[in-house]
C-alpha atoms as a PDB file:
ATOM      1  CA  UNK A   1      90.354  90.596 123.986  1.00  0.00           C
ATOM      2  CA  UNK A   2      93.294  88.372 122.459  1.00  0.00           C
ATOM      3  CA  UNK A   3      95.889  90.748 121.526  1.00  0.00           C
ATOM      4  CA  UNK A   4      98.080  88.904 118.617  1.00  0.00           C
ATOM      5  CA  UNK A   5     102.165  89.367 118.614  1.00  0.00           C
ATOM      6  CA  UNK A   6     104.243  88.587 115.603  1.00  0.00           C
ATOM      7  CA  UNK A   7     107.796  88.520 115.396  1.00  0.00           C
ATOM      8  CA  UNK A   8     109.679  90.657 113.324  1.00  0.00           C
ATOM      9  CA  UNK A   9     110.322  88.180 110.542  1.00  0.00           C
ATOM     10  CA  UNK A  10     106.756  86.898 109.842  1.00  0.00           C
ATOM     11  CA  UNK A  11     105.771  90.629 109.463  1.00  0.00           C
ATOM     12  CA  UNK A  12     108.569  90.964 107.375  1.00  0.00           C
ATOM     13  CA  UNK A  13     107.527  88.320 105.476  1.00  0.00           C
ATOM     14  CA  UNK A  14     103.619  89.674 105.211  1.00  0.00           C
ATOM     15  CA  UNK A  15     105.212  92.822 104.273  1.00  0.00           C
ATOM     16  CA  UNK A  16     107.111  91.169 101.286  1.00  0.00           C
ATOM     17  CA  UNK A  17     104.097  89.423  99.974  1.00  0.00           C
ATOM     18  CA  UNK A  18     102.108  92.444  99.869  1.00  0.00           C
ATOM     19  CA  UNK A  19     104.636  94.095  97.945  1.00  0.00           C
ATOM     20  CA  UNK A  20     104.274  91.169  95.355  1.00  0.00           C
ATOM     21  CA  UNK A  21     100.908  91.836  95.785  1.00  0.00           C
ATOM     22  CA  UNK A  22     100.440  95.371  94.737  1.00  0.00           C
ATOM     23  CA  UNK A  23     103.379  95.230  92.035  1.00  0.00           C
ATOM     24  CA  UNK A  24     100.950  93.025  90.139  1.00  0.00           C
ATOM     25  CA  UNK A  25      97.990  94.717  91.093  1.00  0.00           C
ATOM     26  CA  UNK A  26      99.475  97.782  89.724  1.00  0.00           C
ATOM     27  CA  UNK A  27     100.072  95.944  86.538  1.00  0.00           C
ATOM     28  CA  UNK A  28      96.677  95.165  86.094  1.00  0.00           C
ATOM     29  CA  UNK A  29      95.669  98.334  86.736  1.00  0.00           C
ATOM     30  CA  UNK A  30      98.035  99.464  83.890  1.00  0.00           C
ATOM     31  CA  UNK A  31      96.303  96.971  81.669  1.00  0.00           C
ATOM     32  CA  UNK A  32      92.916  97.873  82.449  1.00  0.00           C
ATOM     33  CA  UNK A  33      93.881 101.788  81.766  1.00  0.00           C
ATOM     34  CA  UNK A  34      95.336 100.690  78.038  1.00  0.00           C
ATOM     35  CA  UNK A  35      92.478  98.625  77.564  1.00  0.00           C
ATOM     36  CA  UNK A  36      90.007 101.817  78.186  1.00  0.00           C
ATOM     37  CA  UNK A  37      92.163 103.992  76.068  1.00  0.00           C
ATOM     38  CA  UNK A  38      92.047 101.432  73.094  1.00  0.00           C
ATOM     39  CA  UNK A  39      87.991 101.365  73.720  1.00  0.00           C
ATOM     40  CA  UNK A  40      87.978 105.266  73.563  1.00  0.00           C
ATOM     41  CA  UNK A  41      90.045 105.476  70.508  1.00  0.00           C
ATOM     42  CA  UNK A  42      87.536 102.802  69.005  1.00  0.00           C
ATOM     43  CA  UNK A  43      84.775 104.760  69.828  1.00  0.00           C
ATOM     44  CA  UNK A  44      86.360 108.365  68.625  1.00  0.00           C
ATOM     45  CA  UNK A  45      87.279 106.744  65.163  1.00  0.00           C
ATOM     46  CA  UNK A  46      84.009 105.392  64.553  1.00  0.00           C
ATOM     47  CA  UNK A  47      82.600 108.405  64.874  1.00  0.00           C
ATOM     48  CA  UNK A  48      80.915 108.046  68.624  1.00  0.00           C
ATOM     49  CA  UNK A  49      79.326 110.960  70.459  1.00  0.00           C
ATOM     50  CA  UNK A  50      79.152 108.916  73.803  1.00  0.00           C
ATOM     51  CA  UNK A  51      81.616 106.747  75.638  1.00  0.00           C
ATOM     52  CA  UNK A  52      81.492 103.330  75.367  1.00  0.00           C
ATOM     53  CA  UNK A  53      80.255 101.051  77.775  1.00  0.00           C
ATOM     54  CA  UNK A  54      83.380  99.223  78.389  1.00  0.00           C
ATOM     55  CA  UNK A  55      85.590 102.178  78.654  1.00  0.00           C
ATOM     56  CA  UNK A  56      83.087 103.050  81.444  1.00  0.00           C
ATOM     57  CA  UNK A  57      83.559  99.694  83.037  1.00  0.00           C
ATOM     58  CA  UNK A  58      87.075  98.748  82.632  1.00  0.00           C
ATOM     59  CA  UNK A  59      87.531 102.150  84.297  1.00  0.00           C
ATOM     60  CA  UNK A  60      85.906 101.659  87.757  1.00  0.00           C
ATOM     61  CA  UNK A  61      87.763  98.449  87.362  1.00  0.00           C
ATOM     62  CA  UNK A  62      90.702 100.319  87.321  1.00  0.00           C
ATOM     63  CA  UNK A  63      89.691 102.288  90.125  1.00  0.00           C
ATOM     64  CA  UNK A  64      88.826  99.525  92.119  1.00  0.00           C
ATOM     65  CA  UNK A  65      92.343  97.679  91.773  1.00  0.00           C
ATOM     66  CA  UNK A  66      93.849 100.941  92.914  1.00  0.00           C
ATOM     67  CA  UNK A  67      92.185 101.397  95.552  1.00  0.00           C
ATOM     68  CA  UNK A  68      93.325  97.294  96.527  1.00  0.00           C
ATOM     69  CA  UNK A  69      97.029  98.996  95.730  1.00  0.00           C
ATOM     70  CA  UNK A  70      96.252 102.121  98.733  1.00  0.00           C
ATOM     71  CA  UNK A  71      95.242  99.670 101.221  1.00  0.00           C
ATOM     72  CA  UNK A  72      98.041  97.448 100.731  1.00  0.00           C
ATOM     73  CA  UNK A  73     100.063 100.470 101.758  1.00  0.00           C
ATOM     74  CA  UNK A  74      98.379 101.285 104.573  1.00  0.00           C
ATOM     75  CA  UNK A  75     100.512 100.746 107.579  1.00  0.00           C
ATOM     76  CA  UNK A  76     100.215  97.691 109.340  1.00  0.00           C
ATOM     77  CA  UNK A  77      99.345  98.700 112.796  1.00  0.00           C
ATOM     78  CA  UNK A  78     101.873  96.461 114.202  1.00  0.00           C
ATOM     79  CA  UNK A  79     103.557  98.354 117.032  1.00  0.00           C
END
């Protein structure tokens, strides 16, 4: 088995992206949140009983992007 080394400032430098990474990630997830809340507010003043489709949607969007955000803070195993 191949075991790979890196040096302290390429994982510094992986490290930095994925900060980059799940600052904008985060962002989006944000976005998708708002978006939901606009489509239940829709729904609620038009008089809906059941929640929209999209709210549904944009939501395990949401969920999904977070969960990209908790594995970009895993550690990196790099001992």
């Amino acid at each position: 088995m191949l075991a790979l080394r890196w040096d302290a400032p390429t994982i510094a430098r992986m490290a930095g992206e994925f900060d980059d990474l799940r600052s904008r990630l985060a962002a989006i997830s944000e976005e998708l949140a708002d978006l939901a809340m606009v489509r239940l507010r829709e729904s609620i003043d038009a008089g809906g009983n059941e929640l929209p489709v999209d709210e549904r949607r944009l939501t395990r969007a949401r969920r999904a992007v977070d969960k990209a955000v908790g594995i970009l803070q895993e550690p990196d195993g790099f001992d």
